[in-house]
Protein backbone atom coordinates (compact mmCIF):
# COMPACT_ATOMS: atom_id res chain seq x y z
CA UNK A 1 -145.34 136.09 166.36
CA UNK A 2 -143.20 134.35 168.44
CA UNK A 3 -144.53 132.14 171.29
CA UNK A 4 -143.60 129.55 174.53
CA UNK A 5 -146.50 126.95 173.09
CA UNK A 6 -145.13 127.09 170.00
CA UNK A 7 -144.72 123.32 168.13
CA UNK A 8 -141.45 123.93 165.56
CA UNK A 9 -142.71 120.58 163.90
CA UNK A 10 -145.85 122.14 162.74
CA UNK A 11 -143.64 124.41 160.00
CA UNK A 12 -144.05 123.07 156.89
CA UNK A 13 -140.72 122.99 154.77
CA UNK A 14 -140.49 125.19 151.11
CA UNK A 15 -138.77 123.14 148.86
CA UNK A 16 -135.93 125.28 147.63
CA UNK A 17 -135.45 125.91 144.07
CA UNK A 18 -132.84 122.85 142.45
CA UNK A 19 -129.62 124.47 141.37
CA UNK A 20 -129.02 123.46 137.76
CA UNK A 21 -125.71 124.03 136.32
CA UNK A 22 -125.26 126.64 133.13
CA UNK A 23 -124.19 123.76 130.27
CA UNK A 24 -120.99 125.29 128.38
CA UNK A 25 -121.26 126.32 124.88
CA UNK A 26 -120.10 123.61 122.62
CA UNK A 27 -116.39 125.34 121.21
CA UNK A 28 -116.56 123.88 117.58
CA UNK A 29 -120.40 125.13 117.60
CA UNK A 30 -119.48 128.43 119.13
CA UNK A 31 -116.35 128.78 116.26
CA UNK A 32 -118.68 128.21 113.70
CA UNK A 33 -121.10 131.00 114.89
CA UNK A 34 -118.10 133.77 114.99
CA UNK A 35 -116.78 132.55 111.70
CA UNK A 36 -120.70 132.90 109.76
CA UNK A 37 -120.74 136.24 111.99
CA UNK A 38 -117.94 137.56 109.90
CA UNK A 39 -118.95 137.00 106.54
CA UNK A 40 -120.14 140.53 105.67
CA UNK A 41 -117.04 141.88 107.59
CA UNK A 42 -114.39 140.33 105.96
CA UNK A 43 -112.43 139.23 102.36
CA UNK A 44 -113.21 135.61 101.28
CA UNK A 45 -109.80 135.47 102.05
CA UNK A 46 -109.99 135.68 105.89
CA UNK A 47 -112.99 133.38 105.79
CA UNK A 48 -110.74 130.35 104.56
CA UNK A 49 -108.02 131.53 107.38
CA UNK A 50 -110.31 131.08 109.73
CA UNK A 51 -111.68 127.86 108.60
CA UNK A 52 -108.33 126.40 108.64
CA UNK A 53 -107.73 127.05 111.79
CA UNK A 54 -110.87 125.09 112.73
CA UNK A 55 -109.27 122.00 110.45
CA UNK A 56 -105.64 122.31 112.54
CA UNK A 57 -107.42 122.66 116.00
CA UNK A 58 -110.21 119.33 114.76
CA UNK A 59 -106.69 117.80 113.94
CA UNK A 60 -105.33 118.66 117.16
CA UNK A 61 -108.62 117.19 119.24
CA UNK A 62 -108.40 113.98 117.44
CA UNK A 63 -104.90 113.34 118.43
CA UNK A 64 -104.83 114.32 121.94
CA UNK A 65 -108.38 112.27 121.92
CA UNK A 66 -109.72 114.53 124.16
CA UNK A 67 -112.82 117.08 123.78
CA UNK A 68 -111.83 120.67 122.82
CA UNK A 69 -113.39 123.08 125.24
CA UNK A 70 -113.75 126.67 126.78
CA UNK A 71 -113.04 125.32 130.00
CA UNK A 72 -109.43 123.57 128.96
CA UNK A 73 -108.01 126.42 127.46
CA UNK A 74 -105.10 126.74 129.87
CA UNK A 75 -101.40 126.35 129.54
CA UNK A 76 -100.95 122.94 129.52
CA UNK A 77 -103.21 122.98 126.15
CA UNK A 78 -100.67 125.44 124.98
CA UNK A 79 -98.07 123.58 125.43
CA UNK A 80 -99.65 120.30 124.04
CA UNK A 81 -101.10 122.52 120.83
CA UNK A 82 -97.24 123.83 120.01
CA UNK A 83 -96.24 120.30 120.22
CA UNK A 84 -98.22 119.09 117.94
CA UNK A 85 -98.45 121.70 115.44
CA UNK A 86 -94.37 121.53 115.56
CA UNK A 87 -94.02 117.88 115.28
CA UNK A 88 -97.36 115.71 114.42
CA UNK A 89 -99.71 117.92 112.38
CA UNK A 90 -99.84 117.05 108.73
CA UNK A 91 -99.49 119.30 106.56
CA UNK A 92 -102.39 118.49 103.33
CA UNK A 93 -102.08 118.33 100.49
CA UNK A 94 -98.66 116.91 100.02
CA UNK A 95 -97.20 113.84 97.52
CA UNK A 96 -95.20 112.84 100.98
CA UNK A 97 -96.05 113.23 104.39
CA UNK A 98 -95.07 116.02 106.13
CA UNK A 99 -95.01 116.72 109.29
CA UNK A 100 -95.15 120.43 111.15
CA UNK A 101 -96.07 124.21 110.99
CA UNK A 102 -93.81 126.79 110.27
CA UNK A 103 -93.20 128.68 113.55
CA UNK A 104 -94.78 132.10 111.73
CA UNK A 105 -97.75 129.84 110.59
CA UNK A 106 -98.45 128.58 114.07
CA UNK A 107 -98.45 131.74 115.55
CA UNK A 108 -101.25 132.73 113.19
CA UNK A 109 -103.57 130.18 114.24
CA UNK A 110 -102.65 131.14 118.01
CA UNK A 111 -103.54 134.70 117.28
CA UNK A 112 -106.43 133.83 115.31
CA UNK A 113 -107.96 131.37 118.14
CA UNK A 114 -106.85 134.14 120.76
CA UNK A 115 -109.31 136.62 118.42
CA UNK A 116 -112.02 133.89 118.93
CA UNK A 117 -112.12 133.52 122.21
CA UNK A 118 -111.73 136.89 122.91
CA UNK A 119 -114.68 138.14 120.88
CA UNK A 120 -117.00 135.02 122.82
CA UNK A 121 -116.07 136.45 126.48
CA UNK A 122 -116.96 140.20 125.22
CA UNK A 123 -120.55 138.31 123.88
CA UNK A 124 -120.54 136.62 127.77
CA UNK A 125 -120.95 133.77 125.93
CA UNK A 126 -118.69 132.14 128.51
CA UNK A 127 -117.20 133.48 131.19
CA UNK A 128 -113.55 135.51 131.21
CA UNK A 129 -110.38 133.44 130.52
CA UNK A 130 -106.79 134.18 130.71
CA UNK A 131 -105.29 134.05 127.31
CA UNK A 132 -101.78 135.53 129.08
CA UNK A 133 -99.99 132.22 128.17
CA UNK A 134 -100.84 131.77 124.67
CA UNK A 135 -97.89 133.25 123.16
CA UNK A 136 -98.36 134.19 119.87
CA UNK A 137 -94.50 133.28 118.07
CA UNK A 138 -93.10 134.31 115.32
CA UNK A 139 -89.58 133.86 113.74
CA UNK A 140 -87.48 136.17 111.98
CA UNK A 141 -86.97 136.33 108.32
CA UNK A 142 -84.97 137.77 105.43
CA UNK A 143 -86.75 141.29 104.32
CA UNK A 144 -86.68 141.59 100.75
CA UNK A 145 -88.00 144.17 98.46
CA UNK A 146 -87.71 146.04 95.67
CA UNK A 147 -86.34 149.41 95.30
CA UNK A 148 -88.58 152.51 93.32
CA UNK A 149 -85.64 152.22 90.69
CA UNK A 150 -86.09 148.59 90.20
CA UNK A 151 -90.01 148.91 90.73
CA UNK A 152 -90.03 151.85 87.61
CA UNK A 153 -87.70 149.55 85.02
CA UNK A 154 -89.97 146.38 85.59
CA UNK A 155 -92.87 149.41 85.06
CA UNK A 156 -91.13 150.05 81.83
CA UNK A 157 -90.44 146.75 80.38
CA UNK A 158 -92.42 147.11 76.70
CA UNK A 159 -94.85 143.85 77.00
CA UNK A 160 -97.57 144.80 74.40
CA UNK A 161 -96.75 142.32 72.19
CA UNK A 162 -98.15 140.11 75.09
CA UNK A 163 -101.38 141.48 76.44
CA UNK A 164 -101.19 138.75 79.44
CA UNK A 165 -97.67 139.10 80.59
CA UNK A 166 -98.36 143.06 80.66
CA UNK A 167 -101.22 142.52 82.95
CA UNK A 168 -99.31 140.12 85.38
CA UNK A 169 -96.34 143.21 85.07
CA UNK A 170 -99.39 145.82 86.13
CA UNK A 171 -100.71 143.64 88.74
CA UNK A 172 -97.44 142.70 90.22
CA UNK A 173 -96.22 146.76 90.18
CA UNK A 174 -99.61 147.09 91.72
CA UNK A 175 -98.40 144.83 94.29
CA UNK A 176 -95.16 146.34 95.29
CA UNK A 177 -96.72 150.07 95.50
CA UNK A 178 -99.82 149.16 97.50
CA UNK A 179 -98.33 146.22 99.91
CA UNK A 180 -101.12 144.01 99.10
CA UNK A 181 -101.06 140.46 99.42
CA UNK A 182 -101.66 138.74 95.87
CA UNK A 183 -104.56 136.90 97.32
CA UNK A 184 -105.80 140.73 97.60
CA UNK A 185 -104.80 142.83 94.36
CA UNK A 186 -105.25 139.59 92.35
CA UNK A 187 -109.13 139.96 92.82
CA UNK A 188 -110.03 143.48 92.78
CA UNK A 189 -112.57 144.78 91.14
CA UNK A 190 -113.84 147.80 89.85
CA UNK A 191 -116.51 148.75 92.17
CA UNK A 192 -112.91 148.65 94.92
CA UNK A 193 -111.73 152.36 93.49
CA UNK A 194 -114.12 154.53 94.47
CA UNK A 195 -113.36 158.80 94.23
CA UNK A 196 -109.68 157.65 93.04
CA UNK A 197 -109.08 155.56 96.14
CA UNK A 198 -108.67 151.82 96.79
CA UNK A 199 -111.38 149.83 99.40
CA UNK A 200 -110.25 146.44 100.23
CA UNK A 201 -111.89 144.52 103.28
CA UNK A 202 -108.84 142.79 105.60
């Protein structure tokens, strides 16, 4: 109740709450939680593509010196990450050093990172960010393929006196009908056709 006698020293002062600030999630810690997160989703395959991504973007943090994180992913980054993967990122396992991505190859690992980060802000493991300006490129190249005519002759060829090269010949035929990567048709197994159809995780 309000009053003229009142003495406004006599309040006694509640000591508000101190305002900590939310740490960000570590981004190598955070990549290596969405990469264990799609083992049962995924081909071995997609496993390693991912994990050499995190190589070429630990590559790209030691030479700009600089911690990796959420909160730099802008498009100066970008621009600094294309740089690098065009001109200073060696390529392994080469006799001679070599430097640079192909253009198709870097726009995997932007698409792939993009994928990342993507599935952490749907988690609200960190907060939204614009991936607008990470630009995923690509460059064109030569389509070539075999025609049904030339697929059926290679189909034909008699190989049995060679039990192996008429297995690569089935494989590769196998290959050309189905679109599958080699990485794919070369390791299926028999437990993939199921009720006379083929199951292979991307």
């Amino acid at each position: 109740m309000f009053s003229p006698t009142f003495d406004i020293a006599t309040l006694v002062s509640v000591p508000q709450p101190v305002q900590t600030k939310k740490r960000e999630p570590d981004f190598f810690q955070e990549l290596d939680s969405y990469i264990a997160s799609k083992n049962s989703s995924v081909c071995k395959e997609s496993i390693a593509t991912f994990r050499v991504m995190k190589e070429r973007l630990k590559a790209f943090e030691a030479y700009r010196r600089e911690r990796l994180t959420f909160h730099s992913l802008d498009y100066n980054l970008y621009m600094e990450m294309m740089e690098f993967f065009t001109y200073h990122y060696i390529l392994r396992r080469k006799k001679d050093t070599v430097y640079g991505l192909k253009t198709s190859t870097i726009g995997k690992t932007i698409k792939q990172l993009r994928m990342f980060v993507k599935e952490r802000v749907r988690r609200k493991i960190v907060p939204p960010i614009d991936m607008g300006d990470f630009k995923i490129v690509d460059e064109e190249t030569d389509a070539i393929y075999l025609s049904y005519e030339e697929i059926g002759r290679i189909y034909a060829l008699n190989l049995s006196a060679d039990k192996t090269l008429e297995l690569y010949r089935d494989m590769f035929v196998l290959g050309c009908l189905t679109g599958l990567r080699f990485s794919d048709y070369s390791t299926l197994r028999k437990e993939d056709m199921r009720n006379g159809m083929l199951y292979k995780k991307n």
